[in-house]
C-alpha atoms as a PDB file:
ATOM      1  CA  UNK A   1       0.000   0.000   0.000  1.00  0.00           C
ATOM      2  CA  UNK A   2       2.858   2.641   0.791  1.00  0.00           C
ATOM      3  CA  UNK A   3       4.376   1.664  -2.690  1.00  0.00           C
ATOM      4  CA  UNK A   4       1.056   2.043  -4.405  1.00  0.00           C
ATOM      5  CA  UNK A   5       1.172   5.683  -2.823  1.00  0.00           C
ATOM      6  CA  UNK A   6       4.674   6.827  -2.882  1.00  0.00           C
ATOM      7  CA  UNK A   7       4.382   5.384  -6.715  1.00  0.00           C
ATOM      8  CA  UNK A   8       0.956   7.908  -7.245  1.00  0.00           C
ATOM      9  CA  UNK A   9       2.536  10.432  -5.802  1.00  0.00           C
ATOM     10  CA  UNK A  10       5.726  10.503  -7.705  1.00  0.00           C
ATOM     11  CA  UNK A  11       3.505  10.324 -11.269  1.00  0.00           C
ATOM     12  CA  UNK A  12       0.975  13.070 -10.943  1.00  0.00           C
ATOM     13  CA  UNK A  13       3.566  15.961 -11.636  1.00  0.00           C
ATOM     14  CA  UNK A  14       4.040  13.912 -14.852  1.00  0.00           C
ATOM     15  CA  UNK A  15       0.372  12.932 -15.186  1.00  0.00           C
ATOM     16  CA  UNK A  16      -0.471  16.860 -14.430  1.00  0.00           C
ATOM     17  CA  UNK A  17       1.564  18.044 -17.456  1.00  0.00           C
ATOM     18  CA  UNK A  18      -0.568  16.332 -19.756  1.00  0.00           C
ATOM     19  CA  UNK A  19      -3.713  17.141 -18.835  1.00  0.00           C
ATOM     20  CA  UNK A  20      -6.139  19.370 -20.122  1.00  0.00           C
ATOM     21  CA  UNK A  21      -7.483  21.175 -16.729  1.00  0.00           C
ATOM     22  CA  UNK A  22      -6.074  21.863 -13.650  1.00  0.00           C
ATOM     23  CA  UNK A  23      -8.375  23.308 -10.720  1.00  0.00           C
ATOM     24  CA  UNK A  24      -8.684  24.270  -7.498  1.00  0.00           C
ATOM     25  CA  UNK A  25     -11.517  22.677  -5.392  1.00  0.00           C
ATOM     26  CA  UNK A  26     -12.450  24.194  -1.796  1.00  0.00           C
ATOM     27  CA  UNK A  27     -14.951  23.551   0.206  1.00  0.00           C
ATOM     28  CA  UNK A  28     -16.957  22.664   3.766  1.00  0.00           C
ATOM     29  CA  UNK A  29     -17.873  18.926   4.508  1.00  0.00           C
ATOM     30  CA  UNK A  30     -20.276  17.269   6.507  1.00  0.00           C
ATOM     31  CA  UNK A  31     -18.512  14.606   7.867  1.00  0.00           C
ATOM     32  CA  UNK A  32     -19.892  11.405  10.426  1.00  0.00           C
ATOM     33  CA  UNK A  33     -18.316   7.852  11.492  1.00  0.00           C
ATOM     34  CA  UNK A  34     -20.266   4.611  11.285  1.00  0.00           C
ATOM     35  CA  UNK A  35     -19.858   1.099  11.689  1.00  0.00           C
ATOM     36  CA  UNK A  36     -20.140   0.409  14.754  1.00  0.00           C
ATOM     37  CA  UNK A  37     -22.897   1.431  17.622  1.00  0.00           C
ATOM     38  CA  UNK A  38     -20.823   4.143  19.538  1.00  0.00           C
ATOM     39  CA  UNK A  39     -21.065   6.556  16.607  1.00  0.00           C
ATOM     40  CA  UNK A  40     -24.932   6.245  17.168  1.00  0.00           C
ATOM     41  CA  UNK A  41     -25.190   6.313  20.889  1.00  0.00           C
ATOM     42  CA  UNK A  42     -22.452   8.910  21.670  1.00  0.00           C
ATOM     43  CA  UNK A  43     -21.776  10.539  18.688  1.00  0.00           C
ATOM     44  CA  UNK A  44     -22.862  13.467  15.949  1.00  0.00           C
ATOM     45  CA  UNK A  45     -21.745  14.158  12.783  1.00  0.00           C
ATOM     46  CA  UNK A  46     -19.417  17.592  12.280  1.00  0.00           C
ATOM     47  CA  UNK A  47     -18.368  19.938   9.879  1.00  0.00           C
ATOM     48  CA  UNK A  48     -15.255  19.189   8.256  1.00  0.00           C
ATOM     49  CA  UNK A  49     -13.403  21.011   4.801  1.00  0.00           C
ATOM     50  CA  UNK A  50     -12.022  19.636   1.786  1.00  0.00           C
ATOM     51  CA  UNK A  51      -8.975  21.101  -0.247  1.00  0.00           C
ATOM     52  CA  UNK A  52      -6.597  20.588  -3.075  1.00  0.00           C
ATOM     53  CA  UNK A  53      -5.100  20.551  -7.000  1.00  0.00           C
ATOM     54  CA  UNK A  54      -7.509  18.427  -9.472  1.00  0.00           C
ATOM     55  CA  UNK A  55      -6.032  17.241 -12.590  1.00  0.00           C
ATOM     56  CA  UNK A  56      -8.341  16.323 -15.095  1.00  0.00           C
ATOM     57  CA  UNK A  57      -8.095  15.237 -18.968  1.00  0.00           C
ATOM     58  CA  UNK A  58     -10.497  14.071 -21.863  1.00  0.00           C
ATOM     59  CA  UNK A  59     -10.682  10.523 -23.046  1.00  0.00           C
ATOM     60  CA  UNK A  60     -13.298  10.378 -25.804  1.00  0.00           C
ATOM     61  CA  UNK A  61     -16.617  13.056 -26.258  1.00  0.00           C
ATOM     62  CA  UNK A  62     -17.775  13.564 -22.871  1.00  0.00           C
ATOM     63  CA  UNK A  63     -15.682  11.509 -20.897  1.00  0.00           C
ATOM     64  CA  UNK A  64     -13.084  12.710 -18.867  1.00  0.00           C
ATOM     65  CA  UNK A  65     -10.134  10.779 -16.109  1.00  0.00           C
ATOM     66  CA  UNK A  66     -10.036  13.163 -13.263  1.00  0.00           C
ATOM     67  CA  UNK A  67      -7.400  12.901 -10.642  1.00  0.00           C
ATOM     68  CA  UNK A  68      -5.926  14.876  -7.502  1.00  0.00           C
ATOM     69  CA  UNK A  69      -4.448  15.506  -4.384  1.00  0.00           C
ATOM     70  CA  UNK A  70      -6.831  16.638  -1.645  1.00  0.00           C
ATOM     71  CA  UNK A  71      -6.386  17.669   2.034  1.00  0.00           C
ATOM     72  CA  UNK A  72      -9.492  16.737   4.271  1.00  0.00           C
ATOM     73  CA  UNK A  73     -10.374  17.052   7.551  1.00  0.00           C
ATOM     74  CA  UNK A  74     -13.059  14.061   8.697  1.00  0.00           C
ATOM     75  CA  UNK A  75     -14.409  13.450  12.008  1.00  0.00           C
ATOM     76  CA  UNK A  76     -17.153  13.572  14.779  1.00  0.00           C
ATOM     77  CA  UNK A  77     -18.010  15.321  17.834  1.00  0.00           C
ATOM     78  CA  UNK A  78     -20.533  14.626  20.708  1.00  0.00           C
ATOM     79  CA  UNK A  79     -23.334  16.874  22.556  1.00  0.00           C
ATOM     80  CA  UNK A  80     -22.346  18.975  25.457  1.00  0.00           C
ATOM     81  CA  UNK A  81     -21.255  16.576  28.448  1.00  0.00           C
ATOM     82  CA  UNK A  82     -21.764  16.846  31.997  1.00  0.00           C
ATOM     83  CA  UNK A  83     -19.176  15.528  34.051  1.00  0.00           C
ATOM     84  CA  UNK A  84     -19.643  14.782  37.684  1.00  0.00           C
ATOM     85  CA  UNK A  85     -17.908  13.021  40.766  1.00  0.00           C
ATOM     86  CA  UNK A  86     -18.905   9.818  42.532  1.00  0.00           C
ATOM     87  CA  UNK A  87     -20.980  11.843  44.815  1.00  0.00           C
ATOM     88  CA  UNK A  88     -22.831  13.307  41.640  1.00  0.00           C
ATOM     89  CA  UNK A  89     -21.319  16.459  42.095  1.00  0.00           C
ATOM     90  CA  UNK A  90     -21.514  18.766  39.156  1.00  0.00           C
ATOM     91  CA  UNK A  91     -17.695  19.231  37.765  1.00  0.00           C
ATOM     92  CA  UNK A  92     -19.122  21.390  34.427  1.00  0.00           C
ATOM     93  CA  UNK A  93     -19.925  20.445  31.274  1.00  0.00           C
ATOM     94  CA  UNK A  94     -17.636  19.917  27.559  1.00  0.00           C
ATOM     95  CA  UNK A  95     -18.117  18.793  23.702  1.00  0.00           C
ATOM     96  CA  UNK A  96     -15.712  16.115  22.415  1.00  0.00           C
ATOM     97  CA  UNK A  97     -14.194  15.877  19.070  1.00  0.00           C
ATOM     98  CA  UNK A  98     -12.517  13.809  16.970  1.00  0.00           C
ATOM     99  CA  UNK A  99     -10.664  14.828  13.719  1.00  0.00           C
ATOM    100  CA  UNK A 100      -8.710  13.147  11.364  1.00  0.00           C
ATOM    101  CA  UNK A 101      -6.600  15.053   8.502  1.00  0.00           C
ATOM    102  CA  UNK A 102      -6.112  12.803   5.340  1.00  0.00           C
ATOM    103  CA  UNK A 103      -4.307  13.483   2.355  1.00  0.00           C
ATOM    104  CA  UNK A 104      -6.639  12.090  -0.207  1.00  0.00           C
ATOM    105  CA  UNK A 105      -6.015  11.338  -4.059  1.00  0.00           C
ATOM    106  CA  UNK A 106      -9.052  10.138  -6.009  1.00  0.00           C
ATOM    107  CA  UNK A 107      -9.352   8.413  -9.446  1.00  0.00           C
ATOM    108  CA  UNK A 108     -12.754   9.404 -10.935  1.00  0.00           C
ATOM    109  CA  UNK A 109     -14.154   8.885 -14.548  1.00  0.00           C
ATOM    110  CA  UNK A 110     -16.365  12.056 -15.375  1.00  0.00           C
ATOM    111  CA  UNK A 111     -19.371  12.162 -17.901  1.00  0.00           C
ATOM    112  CA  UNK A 112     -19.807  15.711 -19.085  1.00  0.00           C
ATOM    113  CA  UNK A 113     -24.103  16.397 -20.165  1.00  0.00           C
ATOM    114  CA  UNK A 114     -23.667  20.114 -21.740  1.00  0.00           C
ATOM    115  CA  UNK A 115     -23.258  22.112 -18.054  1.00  0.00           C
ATOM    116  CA  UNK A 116     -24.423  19.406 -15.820  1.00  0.00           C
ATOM    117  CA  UNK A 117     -21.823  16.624 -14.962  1.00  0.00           C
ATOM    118  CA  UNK A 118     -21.072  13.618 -12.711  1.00  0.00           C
ATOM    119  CA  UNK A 119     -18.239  11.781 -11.858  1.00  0.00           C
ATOM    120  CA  UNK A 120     -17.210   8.852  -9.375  1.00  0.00           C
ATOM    121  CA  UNK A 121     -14.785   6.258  -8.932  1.00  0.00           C
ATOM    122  CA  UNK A 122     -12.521   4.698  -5.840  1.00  0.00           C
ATOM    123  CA  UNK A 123     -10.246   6.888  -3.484  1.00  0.00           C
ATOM    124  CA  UNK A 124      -7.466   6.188  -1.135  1.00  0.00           C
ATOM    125  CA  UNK A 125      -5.992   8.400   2.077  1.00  0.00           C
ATOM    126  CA  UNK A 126      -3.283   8.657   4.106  1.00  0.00           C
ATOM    127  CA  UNK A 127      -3.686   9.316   7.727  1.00  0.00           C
ATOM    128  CA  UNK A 128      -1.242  12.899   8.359  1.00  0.00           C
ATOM    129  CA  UNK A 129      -2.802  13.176  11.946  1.00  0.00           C
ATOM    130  CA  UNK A 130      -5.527  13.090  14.239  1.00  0.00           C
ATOM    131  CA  UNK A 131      -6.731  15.037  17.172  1.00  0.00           C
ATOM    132  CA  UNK A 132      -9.119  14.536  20.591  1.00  0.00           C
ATOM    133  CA  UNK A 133     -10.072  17.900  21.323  1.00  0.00           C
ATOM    134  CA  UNK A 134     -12.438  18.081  25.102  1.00  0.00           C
ATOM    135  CA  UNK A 135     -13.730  21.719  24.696  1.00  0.00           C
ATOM    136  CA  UNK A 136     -14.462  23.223  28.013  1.00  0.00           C
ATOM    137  CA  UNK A 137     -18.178  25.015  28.091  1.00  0.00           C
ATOM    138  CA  UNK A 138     -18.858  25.684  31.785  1.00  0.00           C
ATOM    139  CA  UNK A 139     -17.216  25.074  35.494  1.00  0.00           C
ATOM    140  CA  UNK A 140     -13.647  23.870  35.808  1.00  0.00           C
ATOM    141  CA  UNK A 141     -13.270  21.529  32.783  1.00  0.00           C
ATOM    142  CA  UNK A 142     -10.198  22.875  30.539  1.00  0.00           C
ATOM    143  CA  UNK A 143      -9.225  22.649  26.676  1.00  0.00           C
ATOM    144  CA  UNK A 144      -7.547  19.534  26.397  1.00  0.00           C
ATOM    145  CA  UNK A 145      -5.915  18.462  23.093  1.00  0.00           C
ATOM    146  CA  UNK A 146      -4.579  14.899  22.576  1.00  0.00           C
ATOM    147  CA  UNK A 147      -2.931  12.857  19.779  1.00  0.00           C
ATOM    148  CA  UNK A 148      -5.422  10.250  18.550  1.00  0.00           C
ATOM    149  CA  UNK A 149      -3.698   9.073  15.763  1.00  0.00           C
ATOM    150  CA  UNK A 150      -2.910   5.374  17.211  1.00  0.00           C
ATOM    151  CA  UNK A 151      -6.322   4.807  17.716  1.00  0.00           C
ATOM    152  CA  UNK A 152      -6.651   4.743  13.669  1.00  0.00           C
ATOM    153  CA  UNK A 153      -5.145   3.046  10.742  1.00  0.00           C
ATOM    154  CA  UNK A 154      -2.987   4.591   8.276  1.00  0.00           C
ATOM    155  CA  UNK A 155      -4.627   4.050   4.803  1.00  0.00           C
ATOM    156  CA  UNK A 156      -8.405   4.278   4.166  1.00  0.00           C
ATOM    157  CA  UNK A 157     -10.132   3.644   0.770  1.00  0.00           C
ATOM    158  CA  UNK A 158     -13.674   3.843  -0.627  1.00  0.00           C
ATOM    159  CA  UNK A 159     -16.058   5.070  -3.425  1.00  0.00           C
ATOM    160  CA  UNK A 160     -16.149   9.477  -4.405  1.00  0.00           C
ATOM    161  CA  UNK A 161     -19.580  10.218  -6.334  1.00  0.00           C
ATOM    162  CA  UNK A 162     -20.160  13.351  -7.420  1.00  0.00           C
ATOM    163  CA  UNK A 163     -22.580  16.125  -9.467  1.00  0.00           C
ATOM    164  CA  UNK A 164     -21.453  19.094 -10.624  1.00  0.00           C
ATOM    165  CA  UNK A 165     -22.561  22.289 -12.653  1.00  0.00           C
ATOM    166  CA  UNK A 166     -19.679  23.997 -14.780  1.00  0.00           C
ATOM    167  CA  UNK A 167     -20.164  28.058 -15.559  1.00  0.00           C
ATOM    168  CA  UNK A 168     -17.845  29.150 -18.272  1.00  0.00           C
ATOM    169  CA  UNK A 169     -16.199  32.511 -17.791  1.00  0.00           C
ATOM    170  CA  UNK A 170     -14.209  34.561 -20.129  1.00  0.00           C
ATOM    171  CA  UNK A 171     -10.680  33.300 -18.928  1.00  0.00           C
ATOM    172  CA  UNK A 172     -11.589  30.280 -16.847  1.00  0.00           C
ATOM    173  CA  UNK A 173     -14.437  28.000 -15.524  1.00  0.00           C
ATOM    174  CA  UNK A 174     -15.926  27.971 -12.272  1.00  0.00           C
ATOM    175  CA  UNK A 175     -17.818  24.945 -10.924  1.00  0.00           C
ATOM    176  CA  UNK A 176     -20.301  23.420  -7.980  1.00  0.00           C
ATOM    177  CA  UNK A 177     -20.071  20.030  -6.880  1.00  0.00           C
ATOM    178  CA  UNK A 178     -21.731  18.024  -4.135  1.00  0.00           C
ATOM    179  CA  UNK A 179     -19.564  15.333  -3.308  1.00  0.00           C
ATOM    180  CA  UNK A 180     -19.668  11.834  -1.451  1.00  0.00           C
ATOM    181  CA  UNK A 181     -16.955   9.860  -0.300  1.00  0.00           C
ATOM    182  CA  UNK A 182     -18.179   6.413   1.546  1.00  0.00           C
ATOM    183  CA  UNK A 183     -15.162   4.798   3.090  1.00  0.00           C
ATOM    184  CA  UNK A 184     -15.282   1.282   2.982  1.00  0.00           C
ATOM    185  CA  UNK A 185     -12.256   0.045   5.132  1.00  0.00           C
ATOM    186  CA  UNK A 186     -11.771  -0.276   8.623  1.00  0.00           C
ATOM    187  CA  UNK A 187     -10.282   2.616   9.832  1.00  0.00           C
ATOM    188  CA  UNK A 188      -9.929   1.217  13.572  1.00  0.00           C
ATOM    189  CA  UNK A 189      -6.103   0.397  14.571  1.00  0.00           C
ATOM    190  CA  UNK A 190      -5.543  -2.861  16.796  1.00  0.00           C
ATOM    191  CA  UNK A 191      -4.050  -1.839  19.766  1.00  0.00           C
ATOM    192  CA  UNK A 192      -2.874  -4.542  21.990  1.00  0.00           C
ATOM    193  CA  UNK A 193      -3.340  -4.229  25.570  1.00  0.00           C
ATOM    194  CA  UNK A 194      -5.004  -1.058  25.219  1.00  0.00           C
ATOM    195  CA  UNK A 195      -8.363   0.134  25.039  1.00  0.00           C
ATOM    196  CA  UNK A 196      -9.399   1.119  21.804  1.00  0.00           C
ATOM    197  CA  UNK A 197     -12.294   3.901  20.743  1.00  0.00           C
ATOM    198  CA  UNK A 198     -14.632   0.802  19.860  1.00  0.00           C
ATOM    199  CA  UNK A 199     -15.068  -2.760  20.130  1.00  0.00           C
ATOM    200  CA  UNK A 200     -16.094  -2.842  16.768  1.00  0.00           C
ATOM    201  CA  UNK A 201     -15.581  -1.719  13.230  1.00  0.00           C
ATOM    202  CA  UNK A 202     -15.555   2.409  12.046  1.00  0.00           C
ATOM    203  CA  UNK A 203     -15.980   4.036   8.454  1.00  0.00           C
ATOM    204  CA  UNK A 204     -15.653   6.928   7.274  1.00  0.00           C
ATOM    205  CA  UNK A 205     -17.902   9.425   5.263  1.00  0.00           C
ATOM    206  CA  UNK A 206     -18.549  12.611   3.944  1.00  0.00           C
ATOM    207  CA  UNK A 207     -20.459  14.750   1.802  1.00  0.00           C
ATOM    208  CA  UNK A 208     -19.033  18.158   0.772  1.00  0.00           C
ATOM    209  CA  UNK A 209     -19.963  21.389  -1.176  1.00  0.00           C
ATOM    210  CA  UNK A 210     -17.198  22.251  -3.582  1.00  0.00           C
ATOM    211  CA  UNK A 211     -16.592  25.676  -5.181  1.00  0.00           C
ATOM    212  CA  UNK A 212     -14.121  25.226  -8.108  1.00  0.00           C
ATOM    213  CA  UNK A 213     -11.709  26.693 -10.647  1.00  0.00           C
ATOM    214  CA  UNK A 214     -10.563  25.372 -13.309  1.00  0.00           C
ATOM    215  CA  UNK A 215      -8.862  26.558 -16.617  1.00  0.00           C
END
């Protein structure tokens, strides 16, 4: 898997050259864990953001290979918590979160229908970091931040699906996108001796708004 991506890497400078657009895609995310019944029973959705360079080229008359390399911040959070002592003394209250930054690089194939569009195909991320965050809201609980990257896998994969709208300017085109990304491996780690965020299994997904340019 690290060849796979150090190999990807090293080609899209060389892919990039040759292609006939190259954008810029920004944009929020909503972004929620599942898998396993601790995301349900403790734990929300949150907003995340999505980032990065799209490379994209025609094959044949409306079909397109589009590529990339995208930043993203996944994740979830919980409602406000109320922590107490034995004696059910109130301590104050706090939100959790947990957010993981991938570097992502997609492979989509894109059909193009006059302005509309809508492309899909498989993804895979690296794991750069990931962050616990307890946010203090009332009494004497405290910002904490912690690294949570052990409790996760390096790699995670999945299916992008996407549709678009493409407005053509005088010197470059601008586009709208809402995206999905469904993860479909494991992204728990195995941590011996050590409890781990779930006894079970957790995916990733996301669904973002994307403003792009492209010329």
């Amino acid at each position: 898997m690290k060849k796979y991506l150090l190999f990807t890497l090293i080609m899209i400078p060389s892919i990039a050259f040759t292609q006939n657009k190259i954008g810029l895609e920004i944009g929020p995310s909503y972004t929620f864990f599942y898998g396993d019944a601790i995301y349900d029973d403790f734990f929300n959705p949150k907003f995340g953001y999505i980032g990065g360079i799209s490379f994209e080229k025609d094959l044949i008359k409306k079909i397109a290979i589009k590529t990339g390399l995208f930043f993203e911040n996944k994740g979830v959070q919980t409602e406000e918590i109320f922590y107490t002592t034995i004696n059910a003394q109130n301590l104050g209250t706090a939100r959790i979160k947990h957010a993981n930054y991938y570097l992502t690089l997609p492979l989509m194939v894109k059909y193009n229908m006059k302005s509309f569009y809508i492309n899909g195909g498989p993804y895979l991320s690296y794991l750069i970091d990931a962050k616990y965050r307890q946010i203090g809201l009332s009494g004497g609980v405290t910002d904490t931040v912690l690294d949570n990257k052990p409790l996760y896998k390096k790699f995670d994969a999945g299916l992008m699906l996407g549709v678009g709208k493409t407005i053509s300017l005088k010197k470059f085109s601008m586009y709208f996108e809402i995206r999905n990304s469904l993860g479909l491996l494991n992204i728990h780690a195995t941590l011996p001796n050590a409890v781990s965020l779930s006894n079970g299994k957790g995916y990733t997904n996301s669904t973002a708004l994307i403003i792009g340019f492209c010329k």
